[in-house]
Protein backbone atom coordinates (compact mmCIF):
# COMPACT_ATOMS: atom_id res chain seq x y z
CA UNK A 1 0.00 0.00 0.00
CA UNK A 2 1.31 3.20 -0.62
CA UNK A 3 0.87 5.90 1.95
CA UNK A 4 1.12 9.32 2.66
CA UNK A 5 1.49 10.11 5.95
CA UNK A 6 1.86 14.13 6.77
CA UNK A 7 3.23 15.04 10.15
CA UNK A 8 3.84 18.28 11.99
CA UNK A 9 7.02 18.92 12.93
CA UNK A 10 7.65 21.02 16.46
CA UNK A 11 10.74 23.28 15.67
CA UNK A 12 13.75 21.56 17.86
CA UNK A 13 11.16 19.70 20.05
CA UNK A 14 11.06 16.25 21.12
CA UNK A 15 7.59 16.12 20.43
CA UNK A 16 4.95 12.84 21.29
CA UNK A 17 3.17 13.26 17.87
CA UNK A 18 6.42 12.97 15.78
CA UNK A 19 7.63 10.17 17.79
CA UNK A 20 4.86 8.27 17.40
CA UNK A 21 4.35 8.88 13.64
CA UNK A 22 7.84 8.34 13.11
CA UNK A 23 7.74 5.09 14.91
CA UNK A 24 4.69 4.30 12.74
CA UNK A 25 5.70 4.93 10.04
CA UNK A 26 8.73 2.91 10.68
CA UNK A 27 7.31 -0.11 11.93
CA UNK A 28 4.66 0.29 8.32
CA UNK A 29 8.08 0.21 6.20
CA UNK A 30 9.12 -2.76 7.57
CA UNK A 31 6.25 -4.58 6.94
CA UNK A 32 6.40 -3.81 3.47
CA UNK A 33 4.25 -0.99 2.62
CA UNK A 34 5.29 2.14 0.73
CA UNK A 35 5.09 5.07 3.14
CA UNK A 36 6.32 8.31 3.19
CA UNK A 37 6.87 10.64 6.31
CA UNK A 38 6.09 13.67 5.12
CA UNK A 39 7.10 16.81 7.49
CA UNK A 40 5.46 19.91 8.05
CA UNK A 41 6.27 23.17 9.60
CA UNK A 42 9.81 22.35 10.25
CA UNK A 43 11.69 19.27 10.17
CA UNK A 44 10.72 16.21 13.18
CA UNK A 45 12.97 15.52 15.48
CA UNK A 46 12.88 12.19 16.69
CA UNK A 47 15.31 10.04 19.35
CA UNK A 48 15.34 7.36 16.86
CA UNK A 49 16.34 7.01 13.23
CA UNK A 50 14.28 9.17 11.41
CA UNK A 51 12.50 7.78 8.02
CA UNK A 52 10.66 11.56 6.80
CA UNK A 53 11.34 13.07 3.89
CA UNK A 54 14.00 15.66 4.00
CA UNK A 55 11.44 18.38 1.86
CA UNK A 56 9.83 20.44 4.36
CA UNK A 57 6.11 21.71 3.57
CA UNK A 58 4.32 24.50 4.94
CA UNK A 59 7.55 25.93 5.95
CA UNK A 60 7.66 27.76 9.10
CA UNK A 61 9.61 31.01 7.72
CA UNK A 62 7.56 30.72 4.20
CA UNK A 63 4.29 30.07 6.49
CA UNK A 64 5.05 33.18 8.55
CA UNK A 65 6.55 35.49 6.10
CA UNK A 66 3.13 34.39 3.83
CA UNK A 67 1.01 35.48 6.62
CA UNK A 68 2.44 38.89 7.69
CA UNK A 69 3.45 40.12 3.64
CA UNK A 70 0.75 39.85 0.59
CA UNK A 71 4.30 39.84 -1.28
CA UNK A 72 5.45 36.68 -0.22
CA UNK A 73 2.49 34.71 -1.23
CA UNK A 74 3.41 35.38 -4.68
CA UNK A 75 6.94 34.90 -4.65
CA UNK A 76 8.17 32.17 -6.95
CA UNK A 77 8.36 28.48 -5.75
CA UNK A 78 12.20 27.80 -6.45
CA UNK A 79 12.55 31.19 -3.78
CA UNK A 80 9.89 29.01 -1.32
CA UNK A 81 12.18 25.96 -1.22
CA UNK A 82 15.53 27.77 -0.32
CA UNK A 83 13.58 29.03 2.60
CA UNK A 84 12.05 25.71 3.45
CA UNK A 85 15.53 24.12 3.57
CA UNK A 86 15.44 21.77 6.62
CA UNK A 87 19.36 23.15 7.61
CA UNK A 88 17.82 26.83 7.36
CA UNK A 89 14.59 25.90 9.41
CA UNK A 90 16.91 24.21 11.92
CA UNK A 91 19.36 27.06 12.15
CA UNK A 92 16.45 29.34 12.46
CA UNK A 93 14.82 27.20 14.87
CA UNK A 94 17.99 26.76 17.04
CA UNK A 95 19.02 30.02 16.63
CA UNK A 96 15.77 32.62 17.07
CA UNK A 97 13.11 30.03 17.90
CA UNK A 98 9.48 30.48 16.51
CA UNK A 99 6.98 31.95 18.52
CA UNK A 100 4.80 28.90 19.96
CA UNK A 101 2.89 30.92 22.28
CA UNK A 102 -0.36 29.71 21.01
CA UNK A 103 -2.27 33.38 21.72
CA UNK A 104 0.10 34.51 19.35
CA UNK A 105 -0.73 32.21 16.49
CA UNK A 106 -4.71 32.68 16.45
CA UNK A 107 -3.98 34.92 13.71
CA UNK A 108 -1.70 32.04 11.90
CA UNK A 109 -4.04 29.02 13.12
CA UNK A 110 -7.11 30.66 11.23
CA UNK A 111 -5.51 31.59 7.99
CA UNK A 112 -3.90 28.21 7.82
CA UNK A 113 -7.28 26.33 8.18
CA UNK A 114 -8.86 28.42 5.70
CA UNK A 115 -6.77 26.04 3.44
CA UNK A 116 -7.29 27.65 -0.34
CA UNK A 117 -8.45 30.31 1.11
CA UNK A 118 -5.90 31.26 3.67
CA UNK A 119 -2.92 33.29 3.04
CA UNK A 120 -0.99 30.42 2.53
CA UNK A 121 -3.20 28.86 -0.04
CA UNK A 122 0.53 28.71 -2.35
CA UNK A 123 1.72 25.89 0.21
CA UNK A 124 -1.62 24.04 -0.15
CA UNK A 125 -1.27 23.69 -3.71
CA UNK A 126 2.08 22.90 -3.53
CA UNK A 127 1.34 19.99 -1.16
CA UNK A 128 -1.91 18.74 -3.01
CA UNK A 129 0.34 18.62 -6.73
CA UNK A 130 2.98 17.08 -5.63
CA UNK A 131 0.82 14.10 -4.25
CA UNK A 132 -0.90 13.94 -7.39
CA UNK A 133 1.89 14.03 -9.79
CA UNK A 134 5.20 12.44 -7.78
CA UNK A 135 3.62 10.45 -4.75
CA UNK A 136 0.35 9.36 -5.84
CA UNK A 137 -0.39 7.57 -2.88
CA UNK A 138 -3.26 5.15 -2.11
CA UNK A 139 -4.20 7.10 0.98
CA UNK A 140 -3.34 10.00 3.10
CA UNK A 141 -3.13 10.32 6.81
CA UNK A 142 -2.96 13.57 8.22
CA UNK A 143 -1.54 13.88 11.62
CA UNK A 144 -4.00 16.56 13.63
CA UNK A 145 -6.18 18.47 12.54
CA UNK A 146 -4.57 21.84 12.90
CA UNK A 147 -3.36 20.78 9.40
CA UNK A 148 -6.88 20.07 8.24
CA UNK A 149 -7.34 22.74 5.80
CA UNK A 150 -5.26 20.39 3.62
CA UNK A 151 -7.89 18.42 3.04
CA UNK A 152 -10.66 19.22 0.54
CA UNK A 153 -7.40 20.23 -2.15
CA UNK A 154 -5.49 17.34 -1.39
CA UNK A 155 -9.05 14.99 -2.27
CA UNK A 156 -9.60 17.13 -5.18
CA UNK A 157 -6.24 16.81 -6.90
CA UNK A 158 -5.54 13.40 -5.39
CA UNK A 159 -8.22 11.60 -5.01
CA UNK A 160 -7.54 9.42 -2.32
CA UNK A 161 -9.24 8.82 0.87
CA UNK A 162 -7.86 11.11 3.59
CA UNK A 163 -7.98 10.05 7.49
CA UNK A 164 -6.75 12.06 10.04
CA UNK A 165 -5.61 10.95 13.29
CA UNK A 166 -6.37 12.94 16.53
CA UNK A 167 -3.63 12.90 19.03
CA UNK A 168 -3.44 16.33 20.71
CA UNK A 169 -5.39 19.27 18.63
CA UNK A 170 -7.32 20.36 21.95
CA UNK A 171 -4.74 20.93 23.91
CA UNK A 172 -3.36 23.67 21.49
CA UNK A 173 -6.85 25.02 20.45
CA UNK A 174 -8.27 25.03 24.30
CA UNK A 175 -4.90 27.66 24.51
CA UNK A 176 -6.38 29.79 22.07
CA UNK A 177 -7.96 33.27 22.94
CA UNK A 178 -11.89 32.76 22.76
CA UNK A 179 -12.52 34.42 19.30
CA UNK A 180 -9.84 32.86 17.47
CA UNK A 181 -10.85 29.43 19.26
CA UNK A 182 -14.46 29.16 18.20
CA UNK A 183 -13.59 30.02 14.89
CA UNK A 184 -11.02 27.35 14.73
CA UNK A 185 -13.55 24.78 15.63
CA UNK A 186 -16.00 26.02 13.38
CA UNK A 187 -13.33 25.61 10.41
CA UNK A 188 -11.88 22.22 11.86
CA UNK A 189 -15.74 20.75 12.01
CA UNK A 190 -16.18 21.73 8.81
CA UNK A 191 -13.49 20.08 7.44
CA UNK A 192 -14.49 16.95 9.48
CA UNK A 193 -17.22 16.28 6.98
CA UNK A 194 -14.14 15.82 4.07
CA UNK A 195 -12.36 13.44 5.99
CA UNK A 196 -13.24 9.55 5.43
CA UNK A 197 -11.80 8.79 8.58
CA UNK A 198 -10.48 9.26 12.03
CA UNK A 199 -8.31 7.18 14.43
CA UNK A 200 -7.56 8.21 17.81
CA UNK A 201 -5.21 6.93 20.58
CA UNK A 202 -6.95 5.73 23.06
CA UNK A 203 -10.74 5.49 23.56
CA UNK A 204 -11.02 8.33 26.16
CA UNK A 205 -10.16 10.70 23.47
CA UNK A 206 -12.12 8.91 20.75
CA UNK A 207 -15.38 9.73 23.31
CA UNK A 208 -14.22 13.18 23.90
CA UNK A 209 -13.08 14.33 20.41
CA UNK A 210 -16.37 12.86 18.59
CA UNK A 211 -18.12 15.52 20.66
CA UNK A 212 -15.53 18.01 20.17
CA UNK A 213 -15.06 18.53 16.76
CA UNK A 214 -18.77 17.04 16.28
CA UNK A 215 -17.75 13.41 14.86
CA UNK A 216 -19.97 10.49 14.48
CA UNK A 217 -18.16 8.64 17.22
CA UNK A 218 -18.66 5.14 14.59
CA UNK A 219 -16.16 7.18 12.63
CA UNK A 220 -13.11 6.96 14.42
CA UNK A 221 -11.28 4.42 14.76
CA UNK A 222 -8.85 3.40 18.14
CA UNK A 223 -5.41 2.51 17.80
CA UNK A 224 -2.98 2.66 20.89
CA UNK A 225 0.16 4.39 20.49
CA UNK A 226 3.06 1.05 19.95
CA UNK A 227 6.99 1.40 20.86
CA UNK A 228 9.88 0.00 18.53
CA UNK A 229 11.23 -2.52 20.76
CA UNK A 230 14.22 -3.64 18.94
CA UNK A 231 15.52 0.05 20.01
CA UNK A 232 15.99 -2.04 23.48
CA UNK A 233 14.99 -0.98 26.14
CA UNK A 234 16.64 -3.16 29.22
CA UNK A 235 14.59 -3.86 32.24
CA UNK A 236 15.98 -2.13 35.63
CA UNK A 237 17.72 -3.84 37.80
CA UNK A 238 16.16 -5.20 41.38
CA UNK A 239 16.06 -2.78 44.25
CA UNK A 240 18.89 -2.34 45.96
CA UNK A 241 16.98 -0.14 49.05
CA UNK A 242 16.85 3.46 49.59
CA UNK A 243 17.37 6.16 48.91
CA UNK A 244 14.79 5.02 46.24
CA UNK A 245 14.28 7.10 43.00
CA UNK A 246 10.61 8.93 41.81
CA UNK A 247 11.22 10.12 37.86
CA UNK A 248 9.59 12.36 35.43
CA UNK A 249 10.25 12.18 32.16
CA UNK A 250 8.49 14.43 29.84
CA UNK A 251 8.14 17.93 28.26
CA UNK A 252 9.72 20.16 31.01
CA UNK A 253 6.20 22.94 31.06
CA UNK A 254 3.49 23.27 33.73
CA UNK A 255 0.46 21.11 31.57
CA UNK A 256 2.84 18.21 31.90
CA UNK A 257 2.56 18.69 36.04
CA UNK A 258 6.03 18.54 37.07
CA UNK A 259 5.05 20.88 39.69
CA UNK A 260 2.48 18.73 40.95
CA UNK A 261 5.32 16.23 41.46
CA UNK A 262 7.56 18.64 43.18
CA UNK A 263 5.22 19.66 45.67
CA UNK A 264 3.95 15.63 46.25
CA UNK A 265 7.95 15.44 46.69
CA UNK A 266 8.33 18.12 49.23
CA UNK A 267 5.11 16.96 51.14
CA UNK A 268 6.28 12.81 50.99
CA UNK A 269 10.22 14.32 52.25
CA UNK A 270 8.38 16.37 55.11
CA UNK A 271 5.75 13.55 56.44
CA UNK A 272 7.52 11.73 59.68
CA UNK A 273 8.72 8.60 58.86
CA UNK A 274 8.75 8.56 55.33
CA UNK A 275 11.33 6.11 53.19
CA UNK A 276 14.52 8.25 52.08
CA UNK A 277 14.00 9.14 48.49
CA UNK A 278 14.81 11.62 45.69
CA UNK A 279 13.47 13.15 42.60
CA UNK A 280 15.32 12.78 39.32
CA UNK A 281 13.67 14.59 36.14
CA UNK A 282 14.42 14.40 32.44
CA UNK A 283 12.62 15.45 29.28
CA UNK A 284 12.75 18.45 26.24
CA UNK A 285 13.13 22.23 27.81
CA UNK A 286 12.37 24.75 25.75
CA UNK A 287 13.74 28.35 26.69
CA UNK A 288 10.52 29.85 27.66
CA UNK A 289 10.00 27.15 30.30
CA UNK A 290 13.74 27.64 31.90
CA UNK A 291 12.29 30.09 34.60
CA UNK A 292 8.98 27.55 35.06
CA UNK A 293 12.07 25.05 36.16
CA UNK A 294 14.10 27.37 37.77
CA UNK A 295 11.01 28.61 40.26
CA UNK A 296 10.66 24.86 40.94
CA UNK A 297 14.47 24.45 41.77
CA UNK A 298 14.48 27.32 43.75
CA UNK A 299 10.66 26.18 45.99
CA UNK A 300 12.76 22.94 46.59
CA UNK A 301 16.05 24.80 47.75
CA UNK A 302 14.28 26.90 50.29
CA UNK A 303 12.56 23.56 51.84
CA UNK A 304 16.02 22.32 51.76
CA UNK A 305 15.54 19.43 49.34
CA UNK A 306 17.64 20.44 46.61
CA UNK A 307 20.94 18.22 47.07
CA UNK A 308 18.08 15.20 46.36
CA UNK A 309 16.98 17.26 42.98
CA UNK A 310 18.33 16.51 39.39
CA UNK A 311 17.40 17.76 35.82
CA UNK A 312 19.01 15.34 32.99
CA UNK A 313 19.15 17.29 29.80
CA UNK A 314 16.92 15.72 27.16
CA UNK A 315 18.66 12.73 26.00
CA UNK A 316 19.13 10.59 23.18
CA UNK A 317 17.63 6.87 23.04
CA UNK A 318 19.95 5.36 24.78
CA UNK A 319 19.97 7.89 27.64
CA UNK A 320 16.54 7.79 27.89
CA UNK A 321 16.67 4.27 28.50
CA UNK A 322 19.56 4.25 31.40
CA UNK A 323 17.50 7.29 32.82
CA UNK A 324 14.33 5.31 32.68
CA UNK A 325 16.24 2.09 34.20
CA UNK A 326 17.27 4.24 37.26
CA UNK A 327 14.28 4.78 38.50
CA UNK A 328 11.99 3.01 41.13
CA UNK A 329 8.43 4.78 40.13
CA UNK A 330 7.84 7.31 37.43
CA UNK A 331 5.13 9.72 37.73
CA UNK A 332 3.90 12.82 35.13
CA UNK A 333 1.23 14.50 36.72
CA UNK A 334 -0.47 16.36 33.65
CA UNK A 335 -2.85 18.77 34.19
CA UNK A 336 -4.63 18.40 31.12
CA UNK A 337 -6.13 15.17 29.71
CA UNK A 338 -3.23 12.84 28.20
CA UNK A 339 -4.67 11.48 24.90
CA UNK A 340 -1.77 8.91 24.73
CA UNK A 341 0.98 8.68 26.83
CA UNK A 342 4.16 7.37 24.99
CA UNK A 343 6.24 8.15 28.07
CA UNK A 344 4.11 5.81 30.69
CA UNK A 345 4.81 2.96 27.78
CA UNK A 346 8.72 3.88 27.88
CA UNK A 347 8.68 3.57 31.22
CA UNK A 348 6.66 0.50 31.56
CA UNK A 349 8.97 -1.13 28.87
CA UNK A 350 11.59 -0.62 30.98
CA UNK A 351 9.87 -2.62 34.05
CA UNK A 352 9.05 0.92 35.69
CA UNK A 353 5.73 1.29 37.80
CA UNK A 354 3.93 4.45 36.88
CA UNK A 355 1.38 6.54 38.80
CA UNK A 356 -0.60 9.25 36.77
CA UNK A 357 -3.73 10.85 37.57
CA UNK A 358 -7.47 9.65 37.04
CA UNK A 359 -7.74 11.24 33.82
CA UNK A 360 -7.19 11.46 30.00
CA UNK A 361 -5.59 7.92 28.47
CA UNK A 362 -3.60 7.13 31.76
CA UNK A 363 -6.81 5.14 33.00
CA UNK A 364 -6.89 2.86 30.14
CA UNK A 365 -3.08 2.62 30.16
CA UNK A 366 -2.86 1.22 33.27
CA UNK A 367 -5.95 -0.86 33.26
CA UNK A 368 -4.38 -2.47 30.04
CA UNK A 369 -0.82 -3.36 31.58
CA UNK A 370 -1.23 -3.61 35.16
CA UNK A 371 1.72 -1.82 35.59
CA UNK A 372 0.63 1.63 38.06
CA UNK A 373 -1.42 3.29 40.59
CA UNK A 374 -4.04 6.25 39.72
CA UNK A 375 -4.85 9.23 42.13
CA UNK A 376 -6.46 12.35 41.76
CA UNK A 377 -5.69 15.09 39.32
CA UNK A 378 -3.81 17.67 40.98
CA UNK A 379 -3.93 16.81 44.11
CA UNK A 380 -0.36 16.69 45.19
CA UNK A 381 -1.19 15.15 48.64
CA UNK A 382 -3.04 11.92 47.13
CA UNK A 383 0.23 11.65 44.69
CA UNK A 384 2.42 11.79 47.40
CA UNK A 385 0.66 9.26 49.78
CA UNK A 386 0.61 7.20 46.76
CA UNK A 387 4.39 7.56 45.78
CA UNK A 388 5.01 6.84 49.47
CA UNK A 389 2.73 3.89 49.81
CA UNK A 390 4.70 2.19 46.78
CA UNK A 391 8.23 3.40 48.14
CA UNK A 392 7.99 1.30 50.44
CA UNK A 393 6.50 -1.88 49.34
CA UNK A 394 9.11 -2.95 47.39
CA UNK A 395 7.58 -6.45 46.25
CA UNK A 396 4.11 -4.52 45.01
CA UNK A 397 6.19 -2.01 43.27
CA UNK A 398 8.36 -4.55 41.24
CA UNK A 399 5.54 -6.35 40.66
CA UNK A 400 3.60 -3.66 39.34
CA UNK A 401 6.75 -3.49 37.01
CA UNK A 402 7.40 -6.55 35.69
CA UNK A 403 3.81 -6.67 34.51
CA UNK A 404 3.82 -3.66 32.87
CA UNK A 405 6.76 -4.91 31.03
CA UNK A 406 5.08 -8.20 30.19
CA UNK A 407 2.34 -6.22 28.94
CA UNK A 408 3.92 -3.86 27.18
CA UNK A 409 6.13 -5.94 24.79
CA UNK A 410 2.83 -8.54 24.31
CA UNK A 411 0.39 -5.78 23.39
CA UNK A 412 2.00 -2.04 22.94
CA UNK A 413 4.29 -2.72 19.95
CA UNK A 414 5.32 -0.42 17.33
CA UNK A 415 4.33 -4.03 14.69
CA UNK A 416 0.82 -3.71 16.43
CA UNK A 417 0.00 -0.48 15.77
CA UNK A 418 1.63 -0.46 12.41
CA UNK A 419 -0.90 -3.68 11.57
CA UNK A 420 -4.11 -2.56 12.62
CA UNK A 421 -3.37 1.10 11.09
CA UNK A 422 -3.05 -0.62 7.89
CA UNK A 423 -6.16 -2.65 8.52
CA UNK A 424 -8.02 0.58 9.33
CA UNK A 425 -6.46 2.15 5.85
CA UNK A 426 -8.13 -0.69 3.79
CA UNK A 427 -11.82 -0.02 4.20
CA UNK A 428 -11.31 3.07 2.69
CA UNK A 429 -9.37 1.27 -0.48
């Protein structure tokens, strides 16, 4: 079968959505289908080897020059693809960074869903033609639908049925200032009625997206996120006593809760009696968030607790993996409603325990492996009476582990999801 999938790249971000559709898309090569990974925005960055295309669409500095200058959306396409050189979007990325700030993109966001009718209806033609005339792919996947202005161009010069899967988009739109947010949706459920198909990760956000974006729920399909396990990821060793270890690894921002974990830390280290432990943290940290982890640094200094602190800079796979392996529990606290949770995998690959909140994917997650504890959403006491409970019963803890890891290599492959994706691509053939 010969696929198009079209991803969204995040700038210099390790980002959840790239991961996983580079891991997809992966795991579809290997089982003998043609698909490309086709980036947007800027190119993905990914902790493992990366299989997109090295042509960049929708370029961030075209995108944003297109939107702020009538003159640039006439400017010839040979001047378009020097500026959507991945080295130049990197080097701008690394250098200057792109605004993320979603209040500052509402602007952006609207044009861009006005597809053909946007300010950057140049880049949607561009995409749509070169499907039809060097790709010509069997179907399309789109990976949000941010991007979802693509789609009634893309049909019409294509002709293939588009699907587009639904990973994240309310997160960024829920960001958006109120005007520029109901007009999104408006656009988005529009568009909705082009696509012949959805899949989702994880039934929780299959429920709550169908009503969001006003989706027969029969329409979307569920496919849990999958993790390449020949990358290996080696169990952690037994227990060798305290001072035990609680982890994060994740996005360093406050949605992701870390936070919430510092203050469950500070409260377990302050309740009499407690088991000696320490909190280790890891993950992506983009400049804007430095003072968000410096403020959390400097709570845990003042209480004394710093010496037992530790930020890991985001590491490669293979970091990841001895970081992951050092812990005892991991815990990532998120504030808003997870709609998969590739990190809670990692970790459970790795024969970690996990305990999240009672929201968002995390309660199928750990129904599904065995392998954690829930509590209540921010509510840093519960998650630190939990953390503390499982500190110290070492053969619950470890077992909690080992089944996650059973689990997770059984059912939460990369092969998996790349399998029933392609099943889920074949009704529409």
């Amino acid at each position: 079968m010969r696929i198009a999938y079209v991803t969204a790249g995040a700038a210099n971000m390790y980002c959840g959505s790239c991961l996983h559709d580079n891991t997809l898309v992966t795991a579809l090569l290997a089982q003998g289908h043609d698909a490309l990974l086709i980036p947007t925005y800027t190119p993905i960055r990914t902790d493992e080897p990366n299989v997109s295309q090295r042509r960049v669409f929708f370029g961030g500095i075209n995108v944003f020059l297109q939107q702020k200058s009538a003159l640039f959306r006439h400017t010839p396409w040979l001047l378009d693809r020097l500026l959507d050189a991945p080295g130049l979007l990197r080097w701008v990325t690394a250098r200057f960074g792109f605004k993320t700030e979603a209040e500052l993109l509402g602007e952006l966001t609207i044009s861009m869903l006005k597809g053909e009718h946007g300010n950057q209806r140049k880049e949607v033609a561009k995409l749509a033609r070169w499907l039809a005339t060097d790709v010509k792919p069997e179907v399309i996947n789109l990976t949000n639908a941010i991007i979802s202005g693509l789609v009634h161009e893309v049909k019409r010069h294509v002709g293939a049925p588009v699907l587009c899967t639904l990973q994240g988009d309310d997160v960024f739109l829920e960001s958006l200032p109120d005007a520029y947010r109901t007009r999104a949706l408006q656009l988005i459920r529009e568009h909705c009625r082009e696509f012949d198909g959805f899949i989702a990760t994880s039934v929780y956000y299959a429920d709550f997206m169908a009503d969001y974006f006003s989706i027969p729920r029969e329409r979307i399909d569920v496919i849990y996120p999958g993790l390449n396990l020949l990358q290996q990821y080696d169990s952690r060793p037994s227990s060798n006593g305290p001072p035990y270890t609680i982890g994060y690894f994740a996005r360093i921002c406050p949605e992701k809760g870390l936070h919430v974990l510092v203050e469950a830390f500070r409260i377990l280290r302050k309740t009499a009696g407690s088991v000696p432990c320490r909190l280790h943290v890891s993950g992506w940290l983009g400049e804007n968030h430095r003072p968000y982890l410096e403020g959390l640094r400097q709570s845990l200094q003042q209480n004394g607790l710093e010496k037992d602190f530790s930020y890991t800079e985001s590491p490669d796979h293979s970091s990841k993996v001895k970081f992951l392996r050092s812990l005892d529990v991991l815990s990532v606290p998120t504030t808003y409603r997870e709609p998969k949770g590739l990190y809670i995998l990692e970790a459970l690959a790795a024969g970690v325990p996990v305990v999240q909140p009672r929201h968002g994917s995390f309660p199928e997650l750990i129904e599904a492996t065995g392998g954690g504890l829930l509590v209540n959403p921010n509510d840093p006491e519960d998650l630190a009476h939990t953390l503390g409970k499982l500190l110290v019963d070492v053969v619950h803890r470890e077992g909690l582990g080992r089944k996650g890891r059973e689990v997770v290599r059984q059912r939460f492959t990369a092969e998996r999801m790349a399998r029933e994706t392609a099943l889920v691509y074949r009704k529409y053939l």
